[in-house]
Protein backbone atom coordinates (compact mmCIF):
# COMPACT_ATOMS: atom_id res chain seq x y z
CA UNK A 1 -37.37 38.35 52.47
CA UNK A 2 -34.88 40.65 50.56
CA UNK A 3 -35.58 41.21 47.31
CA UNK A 4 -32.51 39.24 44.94
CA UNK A 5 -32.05 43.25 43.24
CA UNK A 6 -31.02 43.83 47.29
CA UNK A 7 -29.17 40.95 48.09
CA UNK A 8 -26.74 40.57 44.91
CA UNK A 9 -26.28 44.74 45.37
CA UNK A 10 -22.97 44.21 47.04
CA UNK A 11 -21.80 41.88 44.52
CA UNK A 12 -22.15 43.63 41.82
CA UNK A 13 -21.07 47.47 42.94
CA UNK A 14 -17.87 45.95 44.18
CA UNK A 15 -17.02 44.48 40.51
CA UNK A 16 -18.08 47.95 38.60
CA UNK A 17 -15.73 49.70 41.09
CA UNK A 18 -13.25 47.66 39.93
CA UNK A 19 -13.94 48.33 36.71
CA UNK A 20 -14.32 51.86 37.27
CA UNK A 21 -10.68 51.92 38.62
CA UNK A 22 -8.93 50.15 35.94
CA UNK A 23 -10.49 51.78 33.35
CA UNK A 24 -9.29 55.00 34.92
CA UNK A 25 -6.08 53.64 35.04
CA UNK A 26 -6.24 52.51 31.70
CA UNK A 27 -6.51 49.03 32.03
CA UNK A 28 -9.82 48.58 29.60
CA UNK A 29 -9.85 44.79 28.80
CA UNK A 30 -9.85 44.17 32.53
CA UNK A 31 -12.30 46.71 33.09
CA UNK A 32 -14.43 44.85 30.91
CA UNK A 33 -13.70 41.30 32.30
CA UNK A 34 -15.62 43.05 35.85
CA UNK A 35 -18.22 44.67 33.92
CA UNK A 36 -19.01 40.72 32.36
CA UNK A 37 -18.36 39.55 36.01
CA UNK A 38 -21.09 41.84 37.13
CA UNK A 39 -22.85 40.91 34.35
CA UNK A 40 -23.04 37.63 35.10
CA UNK A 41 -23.89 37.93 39.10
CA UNK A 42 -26.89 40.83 37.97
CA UNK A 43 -28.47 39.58 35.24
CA UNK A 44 -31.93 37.31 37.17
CA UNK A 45 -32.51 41.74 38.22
CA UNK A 46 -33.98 43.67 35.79
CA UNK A 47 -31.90 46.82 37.32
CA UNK A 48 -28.87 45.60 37.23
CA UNK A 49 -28.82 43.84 34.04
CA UNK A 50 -29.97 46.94 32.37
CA UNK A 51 -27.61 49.02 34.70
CA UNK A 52 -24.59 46.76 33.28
CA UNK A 53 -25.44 46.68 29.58
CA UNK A 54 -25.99 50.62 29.96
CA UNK A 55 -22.24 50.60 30.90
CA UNK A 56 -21.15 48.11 29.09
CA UNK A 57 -22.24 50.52 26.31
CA UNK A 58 -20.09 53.51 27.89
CA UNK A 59 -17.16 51.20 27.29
CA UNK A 60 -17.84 50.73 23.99
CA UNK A 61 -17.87 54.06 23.39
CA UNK A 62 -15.13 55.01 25.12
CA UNK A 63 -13.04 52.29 23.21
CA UNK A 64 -14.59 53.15 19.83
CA UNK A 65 -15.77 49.75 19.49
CA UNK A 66 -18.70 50.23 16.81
CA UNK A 67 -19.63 46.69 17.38
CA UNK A 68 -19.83 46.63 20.56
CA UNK A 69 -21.55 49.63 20.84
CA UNK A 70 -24.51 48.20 18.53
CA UNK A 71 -24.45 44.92 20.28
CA UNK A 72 -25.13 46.83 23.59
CA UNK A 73 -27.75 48.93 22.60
CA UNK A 74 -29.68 45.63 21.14
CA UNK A 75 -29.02 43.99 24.95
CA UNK A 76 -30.01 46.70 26.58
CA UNK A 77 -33.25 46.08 24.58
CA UNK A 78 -33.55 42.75 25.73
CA UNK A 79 -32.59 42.91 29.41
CA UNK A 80 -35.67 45.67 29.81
CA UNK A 81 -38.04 43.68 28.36
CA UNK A 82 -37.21 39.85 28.73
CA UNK A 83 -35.38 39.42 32.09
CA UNK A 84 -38.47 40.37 34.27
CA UNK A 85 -39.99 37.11 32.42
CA UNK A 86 -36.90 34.50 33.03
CA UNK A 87 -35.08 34.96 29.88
CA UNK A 88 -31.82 35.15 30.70
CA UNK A 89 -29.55 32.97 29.47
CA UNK A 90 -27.36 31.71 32.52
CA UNK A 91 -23.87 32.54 32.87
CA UNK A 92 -23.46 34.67 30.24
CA UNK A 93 -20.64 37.42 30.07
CA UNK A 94 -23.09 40.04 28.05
CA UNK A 95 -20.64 41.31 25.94
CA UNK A 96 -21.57 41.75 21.93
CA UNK A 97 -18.72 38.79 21.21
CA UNK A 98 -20.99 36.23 23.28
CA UNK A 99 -24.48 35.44 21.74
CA UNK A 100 -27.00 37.12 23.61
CA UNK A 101 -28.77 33.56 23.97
CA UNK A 102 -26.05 31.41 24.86
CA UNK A 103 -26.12 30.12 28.08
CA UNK A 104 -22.22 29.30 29.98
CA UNK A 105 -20.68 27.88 32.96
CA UNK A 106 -21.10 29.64 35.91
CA UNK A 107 -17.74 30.20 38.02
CA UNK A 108 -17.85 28.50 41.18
CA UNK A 109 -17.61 32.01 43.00
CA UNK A 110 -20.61 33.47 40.96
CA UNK A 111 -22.68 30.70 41.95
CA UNK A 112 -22.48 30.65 45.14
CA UNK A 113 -22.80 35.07 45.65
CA UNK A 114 -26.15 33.94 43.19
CA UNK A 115 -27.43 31.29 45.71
CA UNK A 116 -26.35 33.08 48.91
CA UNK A 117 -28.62 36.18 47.30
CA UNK A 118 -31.56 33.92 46.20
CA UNK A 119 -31.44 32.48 49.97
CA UNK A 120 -30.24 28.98 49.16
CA UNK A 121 -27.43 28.94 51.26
């Protein structure tokens, strides 16, 4: 049985390439909106929720976003040590304007790329 790291992979490169692109085109709060969207589909993987808090924190800097930034940096903390152990609040975006412990809706799509990865589909 794949590993879930393996079988969300796909998932979650195809939303940082979109963010990739629009932030090269300028488009930043989008960007950021596929950063949370990979986020969200990443974060039961230890890799990729550090991986997306790691550039969630290049964004920040990039936008000069001090908050942010500081809010990252604390996440990236957490996702190292905590999601290995099941603490990972569910649905959550990740960025520094959500509380790291608050739990939120999943969107229909996420849910199912989540199950389809855990095998439950």
């Amino acid at each position: 049985m794949k590993s879930f790291t393996k079988s969300i992979a796909c998932d979650v490169e195809i939303e940082l390439a979109q963010a990739k692109d629009l932030a090269g085109k300028g488009h930043n709060s989008l960007a950021f909106q596929h950063l949370e969207n990979a986020h969200v589909l990443g974060q039961e993987s230890t890799w990729w929720h550090v991986k997306v808090h790691i550039l969630m924190l290049k964004w920040g800097i990039a936008q000069r976003d001090f908050k942010e930034c500081l809010g990252q940096l604390l996440r990236i903390v957490g996702a190292a040590t905590k999601t290995a152990i099941g603490l990972v609040p569910v649905g959550n975006t990740g960025g520094s304007n959500i509380s790291p412990f608050k739990s939120m809706p999943l969107k229909p799509e996420h849910q199912a790329a989540i199950q389809k990865a855990k095998g439950q589909v």
